[in-house]
C-alpha atoms as a PDB file:
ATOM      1  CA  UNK A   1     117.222  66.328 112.987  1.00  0.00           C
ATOM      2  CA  UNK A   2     114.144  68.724 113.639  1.00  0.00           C
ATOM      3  CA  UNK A   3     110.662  67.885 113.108  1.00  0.00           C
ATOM      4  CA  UNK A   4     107.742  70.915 113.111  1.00  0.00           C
ATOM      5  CA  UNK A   5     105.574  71.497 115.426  1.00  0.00           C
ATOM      6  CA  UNK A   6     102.078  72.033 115.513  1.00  0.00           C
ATOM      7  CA  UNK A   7     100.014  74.935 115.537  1.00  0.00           C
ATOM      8  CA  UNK A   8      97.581  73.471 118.158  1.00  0.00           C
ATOM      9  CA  UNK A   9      98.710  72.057 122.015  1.00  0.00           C
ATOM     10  CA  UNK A  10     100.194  74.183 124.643  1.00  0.00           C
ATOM     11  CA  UNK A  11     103.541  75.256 126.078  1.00  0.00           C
ATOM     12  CA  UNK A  12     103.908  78.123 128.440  1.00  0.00           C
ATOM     13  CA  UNK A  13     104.875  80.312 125.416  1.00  0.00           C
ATOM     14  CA  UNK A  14     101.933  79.908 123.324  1.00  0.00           C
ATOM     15  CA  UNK A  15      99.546  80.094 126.552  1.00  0.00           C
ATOM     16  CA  UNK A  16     101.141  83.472 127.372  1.00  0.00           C
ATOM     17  CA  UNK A  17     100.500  84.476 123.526  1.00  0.00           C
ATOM     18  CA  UNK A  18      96.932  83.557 123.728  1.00  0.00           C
ATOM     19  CA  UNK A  19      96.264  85.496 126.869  1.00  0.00           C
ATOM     20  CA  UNK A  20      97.749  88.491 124.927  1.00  0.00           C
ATOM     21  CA  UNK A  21      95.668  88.401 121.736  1.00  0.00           C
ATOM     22  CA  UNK A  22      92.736  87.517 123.676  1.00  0.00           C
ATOM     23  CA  UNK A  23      92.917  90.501 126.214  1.00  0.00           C
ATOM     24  CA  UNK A  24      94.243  92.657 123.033  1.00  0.00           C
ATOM     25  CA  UNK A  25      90.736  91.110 120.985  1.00  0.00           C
ATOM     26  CA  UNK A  26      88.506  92.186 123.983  1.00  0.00           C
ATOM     27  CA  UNK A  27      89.906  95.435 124.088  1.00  0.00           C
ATOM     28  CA  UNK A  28      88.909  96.235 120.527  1.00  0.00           C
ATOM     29  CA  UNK A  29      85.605  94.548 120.946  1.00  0.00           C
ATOM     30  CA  UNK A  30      84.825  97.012 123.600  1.00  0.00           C
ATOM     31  CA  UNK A  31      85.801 100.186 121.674  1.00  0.00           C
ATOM     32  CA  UNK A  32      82.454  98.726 119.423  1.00  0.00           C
ATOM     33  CA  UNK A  33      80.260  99.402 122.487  1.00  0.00           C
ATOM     34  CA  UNK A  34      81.754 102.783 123.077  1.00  0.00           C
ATOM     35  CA  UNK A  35      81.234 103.918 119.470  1.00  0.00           C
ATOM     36  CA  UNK A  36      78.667 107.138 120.237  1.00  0.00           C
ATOM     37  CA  UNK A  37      77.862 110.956 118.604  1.00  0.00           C
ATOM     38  CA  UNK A  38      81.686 111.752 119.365  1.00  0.00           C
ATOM     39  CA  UNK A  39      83.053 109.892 116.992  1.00  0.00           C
ATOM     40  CA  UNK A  40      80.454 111.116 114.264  1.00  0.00           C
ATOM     41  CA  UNK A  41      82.042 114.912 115.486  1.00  0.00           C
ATOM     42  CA  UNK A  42      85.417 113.912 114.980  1.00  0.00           C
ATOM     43  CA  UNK A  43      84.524 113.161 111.434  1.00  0.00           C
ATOM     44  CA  UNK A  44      82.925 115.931 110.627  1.00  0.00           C
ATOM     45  CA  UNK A  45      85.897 117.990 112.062  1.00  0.00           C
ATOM     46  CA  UNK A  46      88.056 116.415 109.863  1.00  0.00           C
ATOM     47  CA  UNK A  47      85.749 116.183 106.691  1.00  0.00           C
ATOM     48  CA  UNK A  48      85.008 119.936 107.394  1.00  0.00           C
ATOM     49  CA  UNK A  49      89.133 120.607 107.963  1.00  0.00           C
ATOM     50  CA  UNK A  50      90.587 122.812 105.065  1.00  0.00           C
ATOM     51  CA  UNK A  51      94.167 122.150 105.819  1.00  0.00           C
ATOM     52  CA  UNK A  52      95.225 118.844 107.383  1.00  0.00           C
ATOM     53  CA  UNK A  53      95.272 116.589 110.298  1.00  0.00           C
ATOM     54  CA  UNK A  54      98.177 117.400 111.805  1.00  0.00           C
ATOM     55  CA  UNK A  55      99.126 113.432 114.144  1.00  0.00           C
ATOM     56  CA  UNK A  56     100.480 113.763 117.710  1.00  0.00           C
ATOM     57  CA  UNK A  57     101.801 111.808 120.290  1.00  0.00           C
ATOM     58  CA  UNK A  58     104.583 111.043 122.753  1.00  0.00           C
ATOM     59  CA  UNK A  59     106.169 107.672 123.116  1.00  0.00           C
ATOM     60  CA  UNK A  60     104.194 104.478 122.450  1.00  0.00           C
ATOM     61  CA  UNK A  61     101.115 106.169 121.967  1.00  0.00           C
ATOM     62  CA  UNK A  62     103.519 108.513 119.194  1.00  0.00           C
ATOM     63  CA  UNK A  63     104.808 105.818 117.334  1.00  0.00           C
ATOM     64  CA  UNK A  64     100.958 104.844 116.705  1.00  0.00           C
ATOM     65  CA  UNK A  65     100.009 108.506 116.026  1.00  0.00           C
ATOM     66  CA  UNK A  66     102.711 108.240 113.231  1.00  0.00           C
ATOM     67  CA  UNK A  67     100.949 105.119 111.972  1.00  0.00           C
ATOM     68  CA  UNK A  68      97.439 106.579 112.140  1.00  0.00           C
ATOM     69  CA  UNK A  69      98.733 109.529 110.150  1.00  0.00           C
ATOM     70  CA  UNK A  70     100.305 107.723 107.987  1.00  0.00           C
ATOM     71  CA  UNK A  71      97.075 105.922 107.573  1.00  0.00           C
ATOM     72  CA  UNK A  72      95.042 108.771 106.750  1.00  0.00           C
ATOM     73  CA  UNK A  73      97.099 110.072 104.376  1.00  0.00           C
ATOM     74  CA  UNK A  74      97.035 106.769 101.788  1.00  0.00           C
ATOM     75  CA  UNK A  75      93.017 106.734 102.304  1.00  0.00           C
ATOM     76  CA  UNK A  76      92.347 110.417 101.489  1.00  0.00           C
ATOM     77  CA  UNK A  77      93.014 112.081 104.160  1.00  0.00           C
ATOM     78  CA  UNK A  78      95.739 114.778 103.698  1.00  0.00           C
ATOM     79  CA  UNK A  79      97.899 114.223 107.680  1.00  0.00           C
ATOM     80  CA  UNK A  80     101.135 114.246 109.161  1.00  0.00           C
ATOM     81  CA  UNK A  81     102.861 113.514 112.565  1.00  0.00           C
ATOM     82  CA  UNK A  82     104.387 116.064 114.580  1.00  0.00           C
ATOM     83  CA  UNK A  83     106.719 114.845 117.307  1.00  0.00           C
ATOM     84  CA  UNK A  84     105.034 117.258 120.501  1.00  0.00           C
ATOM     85  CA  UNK A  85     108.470 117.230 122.622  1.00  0.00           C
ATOM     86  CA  UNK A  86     109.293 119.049 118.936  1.00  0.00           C
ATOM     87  CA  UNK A  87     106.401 121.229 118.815  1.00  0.00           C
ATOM     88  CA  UNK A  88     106.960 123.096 121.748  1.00  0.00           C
ATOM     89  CA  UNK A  89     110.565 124.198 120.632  1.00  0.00           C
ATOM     90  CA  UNK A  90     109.746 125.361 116.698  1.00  0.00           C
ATOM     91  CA  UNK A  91     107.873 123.246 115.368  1.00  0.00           C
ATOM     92  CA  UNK A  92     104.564 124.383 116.165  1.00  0.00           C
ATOM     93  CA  UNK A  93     104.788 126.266 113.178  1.00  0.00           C
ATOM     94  CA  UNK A  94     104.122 123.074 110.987  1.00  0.00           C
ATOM     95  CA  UNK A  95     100.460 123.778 112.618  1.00  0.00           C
ATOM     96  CA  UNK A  96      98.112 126.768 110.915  1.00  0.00           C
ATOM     97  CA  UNK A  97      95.322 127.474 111.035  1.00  0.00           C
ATOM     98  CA  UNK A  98      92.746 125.405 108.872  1.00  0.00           C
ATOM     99  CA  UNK A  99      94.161 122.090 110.492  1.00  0.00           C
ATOM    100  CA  UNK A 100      92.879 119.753 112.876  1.00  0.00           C
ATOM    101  CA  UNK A 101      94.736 118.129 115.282  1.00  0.00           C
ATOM    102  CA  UNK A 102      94.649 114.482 116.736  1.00  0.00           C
ATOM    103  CA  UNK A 103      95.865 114.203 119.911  1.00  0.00           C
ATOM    104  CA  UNK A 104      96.851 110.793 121.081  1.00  0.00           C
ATOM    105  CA  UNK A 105      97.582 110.003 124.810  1.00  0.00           C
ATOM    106  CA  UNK A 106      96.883 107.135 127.070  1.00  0.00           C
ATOM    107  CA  UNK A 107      96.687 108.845 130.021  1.00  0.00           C
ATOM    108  CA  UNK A 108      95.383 112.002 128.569  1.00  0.00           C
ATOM    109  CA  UNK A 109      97.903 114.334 131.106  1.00  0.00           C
ATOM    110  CA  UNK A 110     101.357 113.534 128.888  1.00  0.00           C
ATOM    111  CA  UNK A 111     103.011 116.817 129.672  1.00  0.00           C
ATOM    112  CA  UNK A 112     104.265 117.240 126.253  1.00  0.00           C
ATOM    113  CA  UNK A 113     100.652 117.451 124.326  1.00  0.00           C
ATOM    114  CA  UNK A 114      98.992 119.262 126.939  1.00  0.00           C
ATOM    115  CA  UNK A 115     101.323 121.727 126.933  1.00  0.00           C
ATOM    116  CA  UNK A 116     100.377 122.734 123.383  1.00  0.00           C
ATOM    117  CA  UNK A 117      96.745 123.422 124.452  1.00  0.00           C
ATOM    118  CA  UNK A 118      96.523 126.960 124.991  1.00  0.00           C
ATOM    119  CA  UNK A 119      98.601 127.684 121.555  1.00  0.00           C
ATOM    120  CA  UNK A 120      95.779 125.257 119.807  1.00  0.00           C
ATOM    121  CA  UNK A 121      93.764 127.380 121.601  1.00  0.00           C
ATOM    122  CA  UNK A 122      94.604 130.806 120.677  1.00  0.00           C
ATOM    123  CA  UNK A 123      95.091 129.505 116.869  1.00  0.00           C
ATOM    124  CA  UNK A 124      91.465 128.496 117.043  1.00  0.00           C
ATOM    125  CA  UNK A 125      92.631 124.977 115.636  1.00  0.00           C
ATOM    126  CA  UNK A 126      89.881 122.313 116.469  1.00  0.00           C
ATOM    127  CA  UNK A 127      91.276 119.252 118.441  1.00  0.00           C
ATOM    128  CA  UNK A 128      90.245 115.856 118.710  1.00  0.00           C
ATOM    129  CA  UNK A 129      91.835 113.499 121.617  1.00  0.00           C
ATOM    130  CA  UNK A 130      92.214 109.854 121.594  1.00  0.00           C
ATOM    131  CA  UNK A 131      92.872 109.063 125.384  1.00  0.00           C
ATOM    132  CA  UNK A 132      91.980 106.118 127.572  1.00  0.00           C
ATOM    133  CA  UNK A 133      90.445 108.632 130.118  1.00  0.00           C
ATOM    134  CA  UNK A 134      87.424 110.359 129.810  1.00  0.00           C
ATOM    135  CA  UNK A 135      88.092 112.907 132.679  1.00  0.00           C
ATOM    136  CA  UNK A 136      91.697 113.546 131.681  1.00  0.00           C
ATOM    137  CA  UNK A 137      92.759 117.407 130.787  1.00  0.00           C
ATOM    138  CA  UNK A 138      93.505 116.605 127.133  1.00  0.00           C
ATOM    139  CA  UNK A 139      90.002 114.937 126.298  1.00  0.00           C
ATOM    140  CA  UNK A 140      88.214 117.847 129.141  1.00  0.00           C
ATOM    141  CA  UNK A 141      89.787 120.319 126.359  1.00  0.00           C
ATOM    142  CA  UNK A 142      89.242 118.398 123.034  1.00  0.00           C
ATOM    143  CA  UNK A 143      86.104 119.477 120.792  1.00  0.00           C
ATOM    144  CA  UNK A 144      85.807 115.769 120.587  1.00  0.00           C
ATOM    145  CA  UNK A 145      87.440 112.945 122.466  1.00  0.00           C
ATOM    146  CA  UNK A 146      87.396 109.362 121.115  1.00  0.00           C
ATOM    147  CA  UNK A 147      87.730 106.697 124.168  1.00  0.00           C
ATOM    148  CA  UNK A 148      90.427 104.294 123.711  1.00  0.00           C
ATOM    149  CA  UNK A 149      90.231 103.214 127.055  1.00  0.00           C
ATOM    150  CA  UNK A 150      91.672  99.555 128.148  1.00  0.00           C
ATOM    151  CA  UNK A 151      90.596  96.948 131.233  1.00  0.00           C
ATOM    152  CA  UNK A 152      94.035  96.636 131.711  1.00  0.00           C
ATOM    153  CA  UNK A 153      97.162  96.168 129.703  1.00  0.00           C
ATOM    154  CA  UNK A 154      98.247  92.475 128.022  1.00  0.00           C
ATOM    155  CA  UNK A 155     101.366  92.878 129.954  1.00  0.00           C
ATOM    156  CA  UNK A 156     101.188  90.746 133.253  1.00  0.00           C
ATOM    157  CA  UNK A 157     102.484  94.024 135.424  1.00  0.00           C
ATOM    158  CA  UNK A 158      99.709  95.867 134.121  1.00  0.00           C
ATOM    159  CA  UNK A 159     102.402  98.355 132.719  1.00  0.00           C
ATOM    160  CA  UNK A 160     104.038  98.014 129.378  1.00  0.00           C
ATOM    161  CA  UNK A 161     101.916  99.636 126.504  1.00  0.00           C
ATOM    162  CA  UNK A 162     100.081  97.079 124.486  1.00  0.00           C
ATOM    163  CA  UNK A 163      96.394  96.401 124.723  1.00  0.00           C
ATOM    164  CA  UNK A 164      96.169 100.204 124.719  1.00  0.00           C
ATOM    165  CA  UNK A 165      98.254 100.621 121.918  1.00  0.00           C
ATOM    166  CA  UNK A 166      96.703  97.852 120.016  1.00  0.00           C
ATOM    167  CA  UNK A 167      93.067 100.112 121.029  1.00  0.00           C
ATOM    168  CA  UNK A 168      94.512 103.117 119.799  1.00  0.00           C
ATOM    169  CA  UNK A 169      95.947 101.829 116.554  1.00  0.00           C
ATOM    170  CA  UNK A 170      92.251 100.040 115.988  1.00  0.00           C
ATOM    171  CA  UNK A 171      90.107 102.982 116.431  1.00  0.00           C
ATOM    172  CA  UNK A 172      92.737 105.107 114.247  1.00  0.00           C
ATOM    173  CA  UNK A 173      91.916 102.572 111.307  1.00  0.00           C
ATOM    174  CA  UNK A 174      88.181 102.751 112.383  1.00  0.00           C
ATOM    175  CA  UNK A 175      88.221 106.658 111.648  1.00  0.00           C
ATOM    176  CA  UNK A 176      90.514 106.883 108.260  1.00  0.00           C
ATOM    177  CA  UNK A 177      88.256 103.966 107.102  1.00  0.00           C
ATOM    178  CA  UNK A 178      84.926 106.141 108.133  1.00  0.00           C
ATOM    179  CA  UNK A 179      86.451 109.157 106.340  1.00  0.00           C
ATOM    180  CA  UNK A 180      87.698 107.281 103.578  1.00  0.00           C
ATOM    181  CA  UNK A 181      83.968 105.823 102.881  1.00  0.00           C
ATOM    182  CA  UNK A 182      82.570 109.133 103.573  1.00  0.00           C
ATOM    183  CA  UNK A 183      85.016 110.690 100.498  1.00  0.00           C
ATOM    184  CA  UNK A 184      83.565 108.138  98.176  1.00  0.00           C
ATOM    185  CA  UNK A 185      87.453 106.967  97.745  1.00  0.00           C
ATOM    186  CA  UNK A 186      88.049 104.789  95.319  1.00  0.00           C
ATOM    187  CA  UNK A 187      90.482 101.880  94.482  1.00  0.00           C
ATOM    188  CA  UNK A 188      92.008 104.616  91.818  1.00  0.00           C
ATOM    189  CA  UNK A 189      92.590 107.241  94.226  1.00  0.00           C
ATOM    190  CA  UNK A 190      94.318 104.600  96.833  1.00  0.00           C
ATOM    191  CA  UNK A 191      96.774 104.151  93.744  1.00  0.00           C
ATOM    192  CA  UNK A 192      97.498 107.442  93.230  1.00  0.00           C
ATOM    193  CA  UNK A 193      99.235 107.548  96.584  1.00  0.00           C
ATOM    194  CA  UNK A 194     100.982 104.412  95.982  1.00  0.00           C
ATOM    195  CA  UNK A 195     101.870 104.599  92.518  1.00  0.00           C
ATOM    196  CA  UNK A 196     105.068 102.511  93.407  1.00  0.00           C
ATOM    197  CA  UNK A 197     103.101  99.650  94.712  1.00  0.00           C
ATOM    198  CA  UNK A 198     101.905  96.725  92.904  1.00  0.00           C
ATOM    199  CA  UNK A 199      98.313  98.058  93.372  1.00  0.00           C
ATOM    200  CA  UNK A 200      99.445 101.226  91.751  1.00  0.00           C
ATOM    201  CA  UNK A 201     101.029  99.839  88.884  1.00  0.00           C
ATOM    202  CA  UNK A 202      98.303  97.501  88.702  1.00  0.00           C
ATOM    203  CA  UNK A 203      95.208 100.316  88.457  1.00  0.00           C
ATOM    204  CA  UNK A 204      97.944 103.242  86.834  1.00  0.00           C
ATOM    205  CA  UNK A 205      99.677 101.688  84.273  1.00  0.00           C
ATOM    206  CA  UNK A 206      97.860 101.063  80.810  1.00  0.00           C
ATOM    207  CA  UNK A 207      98.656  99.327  77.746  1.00  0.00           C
ATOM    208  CA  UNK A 208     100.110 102.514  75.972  1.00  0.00           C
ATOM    209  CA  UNK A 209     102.507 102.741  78.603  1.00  0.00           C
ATOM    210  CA  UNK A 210     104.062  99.590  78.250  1.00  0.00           C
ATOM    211  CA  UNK A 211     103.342  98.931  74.476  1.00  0.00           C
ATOM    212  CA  UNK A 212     106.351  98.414  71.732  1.00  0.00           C
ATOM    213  CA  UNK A 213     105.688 100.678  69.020  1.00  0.00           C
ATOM    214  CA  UNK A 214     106.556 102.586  66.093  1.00  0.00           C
ATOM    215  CA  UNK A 215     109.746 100.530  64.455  1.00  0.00           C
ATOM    216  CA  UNK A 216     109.051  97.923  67.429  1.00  0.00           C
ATOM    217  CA  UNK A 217     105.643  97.173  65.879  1.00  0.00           C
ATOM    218  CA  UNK A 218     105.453  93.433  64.639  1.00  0.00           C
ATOM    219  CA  UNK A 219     104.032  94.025  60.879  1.00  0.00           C
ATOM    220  CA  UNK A 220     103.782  92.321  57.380  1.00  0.00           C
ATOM    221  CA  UNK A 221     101.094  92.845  54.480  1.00  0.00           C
ATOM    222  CA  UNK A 222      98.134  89.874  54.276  1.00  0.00           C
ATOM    223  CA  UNK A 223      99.753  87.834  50.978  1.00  0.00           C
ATOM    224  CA  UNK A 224     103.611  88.262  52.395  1.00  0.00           C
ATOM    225  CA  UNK A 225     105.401  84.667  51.941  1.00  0.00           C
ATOM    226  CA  UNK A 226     105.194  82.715  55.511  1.00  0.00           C
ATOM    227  CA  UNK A 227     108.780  83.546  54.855  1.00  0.00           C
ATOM    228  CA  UNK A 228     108.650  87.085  55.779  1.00  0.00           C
ATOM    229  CA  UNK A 229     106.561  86.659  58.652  1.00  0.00           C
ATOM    230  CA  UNK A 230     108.816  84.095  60.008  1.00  0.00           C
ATOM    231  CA  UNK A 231     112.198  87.070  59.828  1.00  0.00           C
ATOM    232  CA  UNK A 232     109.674  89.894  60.598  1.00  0.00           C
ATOM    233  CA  UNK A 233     109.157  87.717  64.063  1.00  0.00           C
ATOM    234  CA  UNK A 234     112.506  86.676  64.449  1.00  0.00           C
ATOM    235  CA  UNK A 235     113.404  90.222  63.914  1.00  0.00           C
ATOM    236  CA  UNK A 236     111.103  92.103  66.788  1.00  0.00           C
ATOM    237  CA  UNK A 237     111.314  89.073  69.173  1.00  0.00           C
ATOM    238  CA  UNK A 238     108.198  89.550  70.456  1.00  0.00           C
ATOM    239  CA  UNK A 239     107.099  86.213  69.286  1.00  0.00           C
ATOM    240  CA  UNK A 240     104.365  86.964  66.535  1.00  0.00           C
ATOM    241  CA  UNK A 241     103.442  89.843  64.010  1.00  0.00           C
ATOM    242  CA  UNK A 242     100.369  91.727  63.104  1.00  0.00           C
ATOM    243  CA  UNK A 243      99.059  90.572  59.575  1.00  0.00           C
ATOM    244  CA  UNK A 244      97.426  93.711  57.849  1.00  0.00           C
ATOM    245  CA  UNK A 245      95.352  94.389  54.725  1.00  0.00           C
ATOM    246  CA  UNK A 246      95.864  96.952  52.373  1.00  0.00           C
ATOM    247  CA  UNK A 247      94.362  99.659  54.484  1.00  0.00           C
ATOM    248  CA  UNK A 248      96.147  98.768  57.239  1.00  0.00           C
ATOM    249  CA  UNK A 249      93.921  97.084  59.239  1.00  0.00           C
ATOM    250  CA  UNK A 250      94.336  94.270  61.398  1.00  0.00           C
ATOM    251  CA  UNK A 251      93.590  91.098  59.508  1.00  0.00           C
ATOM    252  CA  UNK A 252      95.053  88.592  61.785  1.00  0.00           C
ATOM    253  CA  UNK A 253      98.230  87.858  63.288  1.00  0.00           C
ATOM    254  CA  UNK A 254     100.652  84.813  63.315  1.00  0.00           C
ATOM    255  CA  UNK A 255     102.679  83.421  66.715  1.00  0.00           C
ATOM    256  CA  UNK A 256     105.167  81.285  67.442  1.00  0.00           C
ATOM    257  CA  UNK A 257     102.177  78.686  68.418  1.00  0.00           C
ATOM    258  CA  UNK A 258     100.738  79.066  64.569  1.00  0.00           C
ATOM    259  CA  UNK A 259     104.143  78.041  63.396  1.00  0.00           C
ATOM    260  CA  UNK A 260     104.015  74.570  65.314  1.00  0.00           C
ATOM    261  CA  UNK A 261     101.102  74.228  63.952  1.00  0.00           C
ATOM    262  CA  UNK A 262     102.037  74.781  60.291  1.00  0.00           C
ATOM    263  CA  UNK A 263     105.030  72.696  61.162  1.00  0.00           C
ATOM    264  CA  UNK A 264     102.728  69.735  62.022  1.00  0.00           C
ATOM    265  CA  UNK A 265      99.968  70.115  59.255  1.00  0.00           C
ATOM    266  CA  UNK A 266     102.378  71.304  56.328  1.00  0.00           C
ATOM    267  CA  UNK A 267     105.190  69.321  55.139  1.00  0.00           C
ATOM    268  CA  UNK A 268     106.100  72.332  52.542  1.00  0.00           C
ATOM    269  CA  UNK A 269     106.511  75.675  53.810  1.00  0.00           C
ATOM    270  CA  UNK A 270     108.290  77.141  50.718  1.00  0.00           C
ATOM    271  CA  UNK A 271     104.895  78.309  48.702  1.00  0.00           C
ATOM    272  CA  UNK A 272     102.929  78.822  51.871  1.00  0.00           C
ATOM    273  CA  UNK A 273     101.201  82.770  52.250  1.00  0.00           C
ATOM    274  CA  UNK A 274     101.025  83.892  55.724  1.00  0.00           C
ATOM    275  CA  UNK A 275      97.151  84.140  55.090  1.00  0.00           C
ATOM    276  CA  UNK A 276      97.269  80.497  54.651  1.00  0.00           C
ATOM    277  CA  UNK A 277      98.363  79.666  57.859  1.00  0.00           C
ATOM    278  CA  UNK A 278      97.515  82.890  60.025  1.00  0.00           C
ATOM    279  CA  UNK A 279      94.951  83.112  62.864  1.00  0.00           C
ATOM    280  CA  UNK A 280      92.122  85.224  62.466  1.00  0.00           C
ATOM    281  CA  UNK A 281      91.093  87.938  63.573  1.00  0.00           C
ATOM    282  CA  UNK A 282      93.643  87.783  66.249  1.00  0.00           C
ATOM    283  CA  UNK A 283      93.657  88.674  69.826  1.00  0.00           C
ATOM    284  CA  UNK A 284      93.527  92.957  70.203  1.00  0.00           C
ATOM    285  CA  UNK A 285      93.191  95.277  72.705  1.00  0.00           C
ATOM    286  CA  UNK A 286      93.233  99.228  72.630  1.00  0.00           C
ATOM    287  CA  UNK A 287      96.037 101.217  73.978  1.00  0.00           C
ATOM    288  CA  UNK A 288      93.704 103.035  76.863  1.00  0.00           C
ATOM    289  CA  UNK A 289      92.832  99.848  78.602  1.00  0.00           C
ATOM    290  CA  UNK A 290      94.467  99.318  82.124  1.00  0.00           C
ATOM    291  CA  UNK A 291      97.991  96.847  81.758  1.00  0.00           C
ATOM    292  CA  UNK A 292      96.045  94.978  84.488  1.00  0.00           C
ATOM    293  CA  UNK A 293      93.573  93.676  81.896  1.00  0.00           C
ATOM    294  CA  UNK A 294      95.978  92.810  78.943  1.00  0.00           C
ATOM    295  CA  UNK A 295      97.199  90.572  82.003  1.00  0.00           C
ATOM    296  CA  UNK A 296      93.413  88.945  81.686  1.00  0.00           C
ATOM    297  CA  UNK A 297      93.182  88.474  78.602  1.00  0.00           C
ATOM    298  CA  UNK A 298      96.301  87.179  77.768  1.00  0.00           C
ATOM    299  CA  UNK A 299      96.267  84.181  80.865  1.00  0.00           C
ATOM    300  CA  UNK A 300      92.307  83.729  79.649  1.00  0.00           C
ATOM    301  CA  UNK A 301      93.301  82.530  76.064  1.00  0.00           C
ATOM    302  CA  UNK A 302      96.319  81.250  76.890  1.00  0.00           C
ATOM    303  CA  UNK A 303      98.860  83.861  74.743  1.00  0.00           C
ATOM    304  CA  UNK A 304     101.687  85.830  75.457  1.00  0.00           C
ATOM    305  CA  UNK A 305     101.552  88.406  73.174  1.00  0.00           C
ATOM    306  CA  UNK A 306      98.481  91.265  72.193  1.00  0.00           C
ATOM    307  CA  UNK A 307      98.308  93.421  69.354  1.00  0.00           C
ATOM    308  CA  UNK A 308      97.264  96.819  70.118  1.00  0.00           C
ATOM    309  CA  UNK A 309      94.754  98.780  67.555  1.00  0.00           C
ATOM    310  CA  UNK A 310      93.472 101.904  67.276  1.00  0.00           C
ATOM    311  CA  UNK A 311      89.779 102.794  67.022  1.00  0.00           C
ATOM    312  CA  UNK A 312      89.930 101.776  63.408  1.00  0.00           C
ATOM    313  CA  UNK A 313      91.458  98.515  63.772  1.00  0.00           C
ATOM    314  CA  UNK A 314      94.772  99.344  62.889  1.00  0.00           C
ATOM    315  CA  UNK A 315      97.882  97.927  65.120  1.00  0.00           C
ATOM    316  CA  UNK A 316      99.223 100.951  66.745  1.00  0.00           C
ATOM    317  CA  UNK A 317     101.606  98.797  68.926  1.00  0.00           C
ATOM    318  CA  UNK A 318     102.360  95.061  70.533  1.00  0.00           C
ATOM    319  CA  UNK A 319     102.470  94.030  73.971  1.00  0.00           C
ATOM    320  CA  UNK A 320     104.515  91.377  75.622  1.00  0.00           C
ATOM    321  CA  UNK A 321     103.830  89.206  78.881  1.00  0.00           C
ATOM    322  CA  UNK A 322     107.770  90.191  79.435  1.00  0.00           C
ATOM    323  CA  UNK A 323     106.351  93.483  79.175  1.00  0.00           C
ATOM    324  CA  UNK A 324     104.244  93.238  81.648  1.00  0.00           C
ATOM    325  CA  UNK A 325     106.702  91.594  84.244  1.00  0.00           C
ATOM    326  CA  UNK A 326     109.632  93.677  83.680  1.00  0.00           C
ATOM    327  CA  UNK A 327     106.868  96.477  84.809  1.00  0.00           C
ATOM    328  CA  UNK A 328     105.533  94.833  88.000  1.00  0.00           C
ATOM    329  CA  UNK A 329     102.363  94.539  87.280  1.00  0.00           C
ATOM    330  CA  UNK A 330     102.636  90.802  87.596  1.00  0.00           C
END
């Protein structure tokens, strides 16, 4: 038999852990101080960039480059990562002119991104380091250095990567978000590059996407017997039908909820219209609104099925709650 533990106490374990975060929280609070006209340059490089901002780094401090590119690139910011041990034997060529580059390096001398300075050089591609030294070659040659630099590392040997990785990956969200404001990027646009996401669906897909129409539309004439409405339901299982008037308009519609009702208030349903017993006017929605606020509406009164009208008032399709989950956007 176990029993949980709890979040609070102490155990050498958890001490160690909250000597990590803390040393990893004060590194990030002290990138704040160092915030200066540098980083404003770096965004203007990139804002002003015509191509893209091409991500590079060697070991740790490349596995975050890859991150920070990949960052940029879902917040507006067209960017890749190029491996530098790569660079140097072909792939340099992923680099032309019109691109920025973002150099990442703790130390500042890793051999394999300083050796791509003079070819930045001679391309006349602006660069902008991330280092933890100041003085270092790559930031010496950078048209603007950002200044990751650490106290020391989490790790107790002062050694293994990690509060100035965690620096690195901080200051990296600090300039996509800057950009990203900058752009005037919007929800929309972050869903563009994520259309598989939830968020995607959920600001892409609208109601004409997902809407049963056509022979799928739930429809009987206002004066049908409740008869009728009852097969025409049972027919489209969508679990109610649009009720329309002799232009075609939406008069109401009737749900499996308004036959409970009927159930409990009529004892005859033989000589019953579907006016009789239909509500009115009926929930609606038009085809152009966003998926995510069919979702709304339906939770906020409580239905599971919309009709869908046109500017005119006449159902141009139905929408399900199944609909909507089979679709992911709930």
């Amino acid at each position: 038999m176990t029993t949980d533990t709890p979040p609070t106490g102490s155990s050498p374990l958890r001490d160690s852990a909250r000597r990590t975060l803390q040393l990893e929280q004060q590194a990030i609070a002290t990138l704040i101080e160092r915030l200066d006209g540098a980083f404003d340059r770096a965004c203007e490089l990139i804002l002003a960039c015509r191509g893209r901002v091409v991500v590079t780094g060697m070991g740790k401090s490349g596995h975050v480059a890859g991150k920070v590119a990949a960052t940029l690139a879902s917040t507006g910011t067209p960017a890749f990562f190029v491996h530098p041990g790569e660079a140097s034997h072909g792939d340099l060529g992923m680099i032309t002119p019109g691109d920025v580059v973002l150099a990442l390096s703790n130390s500042g001398e890793t051999a394999e991104v300083t050796a791509l300075l003079p070819l930045l050089k001679r391309m006349d591609v602006p660069l902008i380091s991330m280092t933890g030294r100041p003085g270092s070659t790559l930031a010496r040659h950078a048209d603007a250095h950002l200044d990751a630099g650490v106290e020391r590392e989490a790790c107790p040997l002062d050694l293994a990567p990690t509060s100035s990785t965690t620096a690195a990956l901080a200051l990296g969200d600090a300039l996509a978000v800057a950009l990203l404001e900058s752009r005037g990027f919007t929800a929309e646009d972050f869903a563009r590059s994520h259309p598989g996401g939830s968020l995607g669906k959920r600001l892409l897909l609208r109601v004409a996407d997902l809407m049963h129409q056509g022979s799928r539309l739930p429809s009987v004439p206002l004066g049908s017997p409740l008869r009728d409405a009852l097969l025409e339901i049972t027919r489209q299982g969508l679990g109610f039908t649009c009720v329309v008037d002799d232009d075609g308009r939406l008069s109401g519609v009737y749900t499996d909820g308004d036959l409970r009702r009927t159930l409990d208030q009529h004892s005859n349903l033989t000589d019953l219209k579907v006016d009789d017993v239909m509500t009115r006017p009926g929930k609606r929605v038009n085809a152009d609104i966003l998926a995510a606020e069919a979702v709304r509406i339906m939770e906020d009164n409580r239905i599971t099925a919309l009709a869908v009208v046109d500017d005119d008032g006449r159902p141009v399709g139905a929408l399900h709650m199944h609909d909507l989950l089979a679709s992911g956007v709930i």
